[in-house]
Protein backbone atom coordinates (compact mmCIF):
# COMPACT_ATOMS: atom_id res chain seq x y z
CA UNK A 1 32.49 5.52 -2.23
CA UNK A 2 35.48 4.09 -4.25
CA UNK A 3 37.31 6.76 -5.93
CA UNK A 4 36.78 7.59 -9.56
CA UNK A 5 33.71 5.95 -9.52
CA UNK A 6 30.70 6.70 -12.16
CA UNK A 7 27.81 7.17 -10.84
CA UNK A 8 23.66 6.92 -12.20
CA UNK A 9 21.89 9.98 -12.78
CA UNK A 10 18.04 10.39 -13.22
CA UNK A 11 16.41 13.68 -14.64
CA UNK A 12 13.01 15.04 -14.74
CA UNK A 13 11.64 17.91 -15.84
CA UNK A 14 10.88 20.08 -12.61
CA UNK A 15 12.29 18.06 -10.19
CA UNK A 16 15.77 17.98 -8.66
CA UNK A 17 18.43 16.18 -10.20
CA UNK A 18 18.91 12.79 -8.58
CA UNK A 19 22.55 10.45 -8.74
CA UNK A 20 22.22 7.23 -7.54
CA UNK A 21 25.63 6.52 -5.69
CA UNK A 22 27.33 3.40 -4.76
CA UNK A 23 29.24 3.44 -1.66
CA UNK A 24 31.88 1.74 -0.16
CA UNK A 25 30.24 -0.90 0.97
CA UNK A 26 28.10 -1.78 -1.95
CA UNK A 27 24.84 -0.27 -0.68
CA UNK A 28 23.31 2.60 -2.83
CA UNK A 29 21.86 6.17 -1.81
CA UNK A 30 20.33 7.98 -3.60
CA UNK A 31 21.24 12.24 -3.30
CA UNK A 32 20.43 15.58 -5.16
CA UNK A 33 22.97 17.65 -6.55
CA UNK A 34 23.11 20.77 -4.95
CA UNK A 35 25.33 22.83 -6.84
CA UNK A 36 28.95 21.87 -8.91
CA UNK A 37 31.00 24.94 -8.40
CA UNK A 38 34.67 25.62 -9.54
CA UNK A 39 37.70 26.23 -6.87
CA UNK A 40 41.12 26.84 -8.10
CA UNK A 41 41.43 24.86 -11.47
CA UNK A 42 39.13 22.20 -10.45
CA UNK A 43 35.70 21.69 -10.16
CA UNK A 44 33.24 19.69 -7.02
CA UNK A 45 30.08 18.64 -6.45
CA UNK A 46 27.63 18.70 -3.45
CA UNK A 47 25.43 16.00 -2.79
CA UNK A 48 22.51 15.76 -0.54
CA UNK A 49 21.10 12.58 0.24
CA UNK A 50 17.12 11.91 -0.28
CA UNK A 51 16.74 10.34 2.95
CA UNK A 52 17.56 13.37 4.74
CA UNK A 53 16.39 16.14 2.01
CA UNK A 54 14.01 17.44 5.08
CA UNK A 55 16.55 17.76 8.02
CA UNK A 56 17.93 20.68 8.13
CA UNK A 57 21.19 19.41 9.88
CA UNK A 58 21.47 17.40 6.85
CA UNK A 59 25.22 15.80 5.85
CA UNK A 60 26.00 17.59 2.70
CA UNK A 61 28.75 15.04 0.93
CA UNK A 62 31.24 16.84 -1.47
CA UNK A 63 33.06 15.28 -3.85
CA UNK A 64 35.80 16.00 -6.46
CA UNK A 65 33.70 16.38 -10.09
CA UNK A 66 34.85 15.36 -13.39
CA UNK A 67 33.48 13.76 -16.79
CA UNK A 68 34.94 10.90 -18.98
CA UNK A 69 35.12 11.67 -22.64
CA UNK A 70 31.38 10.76 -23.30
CA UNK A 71 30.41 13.55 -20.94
CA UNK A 72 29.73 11.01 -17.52
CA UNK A 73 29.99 12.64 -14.35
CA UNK A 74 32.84 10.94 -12.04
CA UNK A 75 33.49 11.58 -8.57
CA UNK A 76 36.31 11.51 -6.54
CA UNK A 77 37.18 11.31 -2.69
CA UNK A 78 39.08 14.55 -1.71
CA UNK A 79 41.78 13.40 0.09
CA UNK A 80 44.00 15.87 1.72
CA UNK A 81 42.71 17.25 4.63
CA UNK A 82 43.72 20.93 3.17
CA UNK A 83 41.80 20.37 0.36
CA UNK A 84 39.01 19.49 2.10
CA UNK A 85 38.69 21.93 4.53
CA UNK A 86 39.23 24.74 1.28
CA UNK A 87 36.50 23.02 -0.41
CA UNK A 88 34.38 23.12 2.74
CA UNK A 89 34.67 26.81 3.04
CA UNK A 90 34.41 27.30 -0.64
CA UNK A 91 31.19 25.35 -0.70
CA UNK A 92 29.81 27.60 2.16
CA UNK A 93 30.98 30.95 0.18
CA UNK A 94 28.92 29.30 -2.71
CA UNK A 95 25.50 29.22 -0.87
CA UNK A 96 26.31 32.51 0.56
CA UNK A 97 26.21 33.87 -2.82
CA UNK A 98 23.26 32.07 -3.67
CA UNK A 99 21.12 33.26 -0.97
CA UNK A 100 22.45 36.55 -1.23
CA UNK A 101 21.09 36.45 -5.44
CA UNK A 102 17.80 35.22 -4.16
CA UNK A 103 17.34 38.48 -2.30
């Protein structure tokens, strides 16, 4: 996905929310957002694509999240290889807590 890159969104009442992304190489996929969660002074995003909302060994994409000044969500490729592996570990503390709260 090229970075900084704005991205569709569809929602509807009741059902998950959908963004339509546009990847590198110009095809489109289509994923649910999962959860946007804060780590450090930034925040991300977890995407899940349609195509493999069933399969439980799913790829989860995560991204980093921010919003131009009308309030669009833009993502970003996380670079560093730090970075990604904190955001990785955050994301999995994240739906730790979550099924934890639905207990």
């Amino acid at each position: 996905m090229d970075e900084n890159k704005v991205f569709d969104e569809e929602i509807d009442e009741g059902e998950d929310l959908v963004l339509t992304l546009e990847m590198e190489d110009g095809t489109e996929e289509d994923c649910i957002v999962l959860t946007i969660f804060p780590m450090d002074d930034k925040q991300y995003i977890a995407l899940l694509p349609v195509a493999q909302a069933d399969d439980e060994e799913a790829d989860v994409y995560l991204y980093a999240y921010t919003e131009d000044e009308d309030g669009n969500p833009i993502l970003s490729d996380i670079e560093d290889d730090d970075e990604f592996e904190a955001v990785c570990d955050r994301y999995d503390e994240v739906c730790d807590e979550e099924d934890f709260e639905e207990l």
